[in-house]
Protein backbone atom coordinates (compact mmCIF):
# COMPACT_ATOMS: atom_id res chain seq x y z
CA UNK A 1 20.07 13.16 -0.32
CA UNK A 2 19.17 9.39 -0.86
CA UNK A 3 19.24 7.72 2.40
CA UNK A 4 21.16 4.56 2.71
CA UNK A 5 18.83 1.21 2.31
CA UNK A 6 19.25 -0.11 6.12
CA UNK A 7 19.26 3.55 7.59
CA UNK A 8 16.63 2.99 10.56
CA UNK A 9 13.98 5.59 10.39
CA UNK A 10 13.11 7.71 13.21
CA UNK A 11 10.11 5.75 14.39
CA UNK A 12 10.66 2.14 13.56
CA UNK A 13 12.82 -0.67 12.48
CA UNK A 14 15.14 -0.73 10.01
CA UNK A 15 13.66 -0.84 6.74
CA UNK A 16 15.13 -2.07 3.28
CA UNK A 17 13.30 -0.79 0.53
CA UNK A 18 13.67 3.12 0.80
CA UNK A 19 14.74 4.20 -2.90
CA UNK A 20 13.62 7.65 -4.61
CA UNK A 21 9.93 6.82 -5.22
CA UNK A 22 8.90 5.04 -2.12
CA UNK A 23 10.27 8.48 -0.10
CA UNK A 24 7.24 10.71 -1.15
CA UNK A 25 5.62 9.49 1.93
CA UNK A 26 6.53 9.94 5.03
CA UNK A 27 6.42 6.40 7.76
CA UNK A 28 3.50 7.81 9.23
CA UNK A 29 1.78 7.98 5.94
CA UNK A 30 3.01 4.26 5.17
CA UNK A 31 1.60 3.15 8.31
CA UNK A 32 -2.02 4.89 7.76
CA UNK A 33 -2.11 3.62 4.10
CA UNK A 34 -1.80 0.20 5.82
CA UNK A 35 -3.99 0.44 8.50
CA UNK A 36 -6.55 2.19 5.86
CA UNK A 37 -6.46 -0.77 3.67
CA UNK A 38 -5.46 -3.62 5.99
CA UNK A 39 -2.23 -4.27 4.14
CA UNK A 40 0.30 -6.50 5.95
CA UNK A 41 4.00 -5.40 6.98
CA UNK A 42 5.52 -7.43 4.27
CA UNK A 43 2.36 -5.69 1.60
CA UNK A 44 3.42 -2.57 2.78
CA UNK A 45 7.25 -3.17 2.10
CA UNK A 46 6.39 -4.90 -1.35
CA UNK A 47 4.14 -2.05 -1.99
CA UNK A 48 6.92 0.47 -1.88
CA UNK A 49 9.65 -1.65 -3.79
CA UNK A 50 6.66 -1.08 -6.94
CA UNK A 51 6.85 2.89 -5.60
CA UNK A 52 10.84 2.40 -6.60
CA UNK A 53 9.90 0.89 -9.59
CA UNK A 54 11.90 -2.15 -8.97
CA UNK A 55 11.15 -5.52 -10.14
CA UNK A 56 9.62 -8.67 -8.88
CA UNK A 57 13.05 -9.81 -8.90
CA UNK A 58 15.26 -6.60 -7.32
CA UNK A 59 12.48 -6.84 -4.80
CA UNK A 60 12.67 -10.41 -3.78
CA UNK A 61 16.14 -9.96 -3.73
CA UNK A 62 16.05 -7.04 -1.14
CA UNK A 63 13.80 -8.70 0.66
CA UNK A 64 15.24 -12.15 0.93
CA UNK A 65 12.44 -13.88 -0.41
CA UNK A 66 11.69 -15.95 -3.39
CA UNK A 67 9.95 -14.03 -6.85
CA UNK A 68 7.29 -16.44 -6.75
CA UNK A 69 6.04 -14.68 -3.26
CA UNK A 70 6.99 -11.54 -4.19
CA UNK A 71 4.30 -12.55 -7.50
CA UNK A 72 2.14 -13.66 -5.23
CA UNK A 73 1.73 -11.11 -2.57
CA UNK A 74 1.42 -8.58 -5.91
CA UNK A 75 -1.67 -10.26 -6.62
CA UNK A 76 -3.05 -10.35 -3.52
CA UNK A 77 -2.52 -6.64 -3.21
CA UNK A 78 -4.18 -6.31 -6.61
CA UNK A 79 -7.29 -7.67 -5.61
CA UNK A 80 -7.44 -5.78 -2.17
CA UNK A 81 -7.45 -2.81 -3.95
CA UNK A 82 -9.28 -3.41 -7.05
CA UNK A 83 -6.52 -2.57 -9.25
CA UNK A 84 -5.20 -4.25 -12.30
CA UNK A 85 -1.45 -3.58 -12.02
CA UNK A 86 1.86 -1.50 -10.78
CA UNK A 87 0.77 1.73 -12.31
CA UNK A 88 -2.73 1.88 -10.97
CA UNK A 89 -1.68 0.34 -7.59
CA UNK A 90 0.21 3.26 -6.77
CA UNK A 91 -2.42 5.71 -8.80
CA UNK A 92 -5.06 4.30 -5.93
CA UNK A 93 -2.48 4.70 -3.51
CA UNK A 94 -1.48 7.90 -3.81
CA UNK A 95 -4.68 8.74 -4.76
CA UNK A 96 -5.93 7.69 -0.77
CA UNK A 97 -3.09 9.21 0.47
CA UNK A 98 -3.85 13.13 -0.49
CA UNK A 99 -7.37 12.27 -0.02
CA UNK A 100 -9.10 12.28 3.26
CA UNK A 101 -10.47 8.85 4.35
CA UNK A 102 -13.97 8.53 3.90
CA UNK A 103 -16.26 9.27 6.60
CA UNK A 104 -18.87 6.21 6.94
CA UNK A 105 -22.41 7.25 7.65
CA UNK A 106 -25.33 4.44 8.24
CA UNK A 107 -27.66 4.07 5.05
CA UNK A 108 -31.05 6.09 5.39
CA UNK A 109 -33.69 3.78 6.04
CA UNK A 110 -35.73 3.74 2.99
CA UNK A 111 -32.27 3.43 1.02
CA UNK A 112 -32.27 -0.15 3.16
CA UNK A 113 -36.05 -1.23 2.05
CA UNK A 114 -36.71 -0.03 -0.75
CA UNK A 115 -40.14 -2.26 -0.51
CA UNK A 116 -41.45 0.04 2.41
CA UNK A 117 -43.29 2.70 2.60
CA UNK A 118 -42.56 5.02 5.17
């Protein structure tokens, strides 16, 4: 059952942009993707209106903003995560999602200088 636009979720405010596409993650998975790639609130909301394949204009609307912004924030989002457009935004996306998050270990000295001899 599609859940009304301005239903309040369980854990949070009450969100606007909750179509078919943007539901195959749950808040909590919203809220890591964000935190895992810095994305702002207002990244993360235009970030799912392109999960409900909904124009720059349906999304602006629903959001109360202008297009231009909407265009804008897009291409910031674009260049955060080295992507070229919609499609391979949410590729990468989903991609990170059903991935685990990378585990960050220190480079091995002689991978730092390669100059020395150790």
């Amino acid at each position: 059952m599609k859940r009304p636009a301005t239903q309040p979720l369980a854990r949070g405010r009450p969100t606007k942009l909750h179509h078919e596409g943007s539901s195959i993650f749950a808040e909590e998975n919203w809220q890591s993707l964000a935190h895992r790639f810095d994305l702002s609130g207002r990244e993360v909301e235009i970030t799912r209106g392109v999960f409900d394949d909904l124009k720059e204009n349906q999304i602006a609307g629903e959001l109360k903003i202008s297009p231009h912004t909407v265009h804008t924030h897009l291409g910031r989002l674009y260049r955060k995560l080295g992507v070229s457009g919609r499609v391979q935004l949410v590729v990468v996306l989903a991609h990170a999602q059903l991935s685990p998050e990378p585990t960050r270990t220190p480079p091995m000295p002689w991978k730092m200088f390669p100059h020395v001899n150790y």
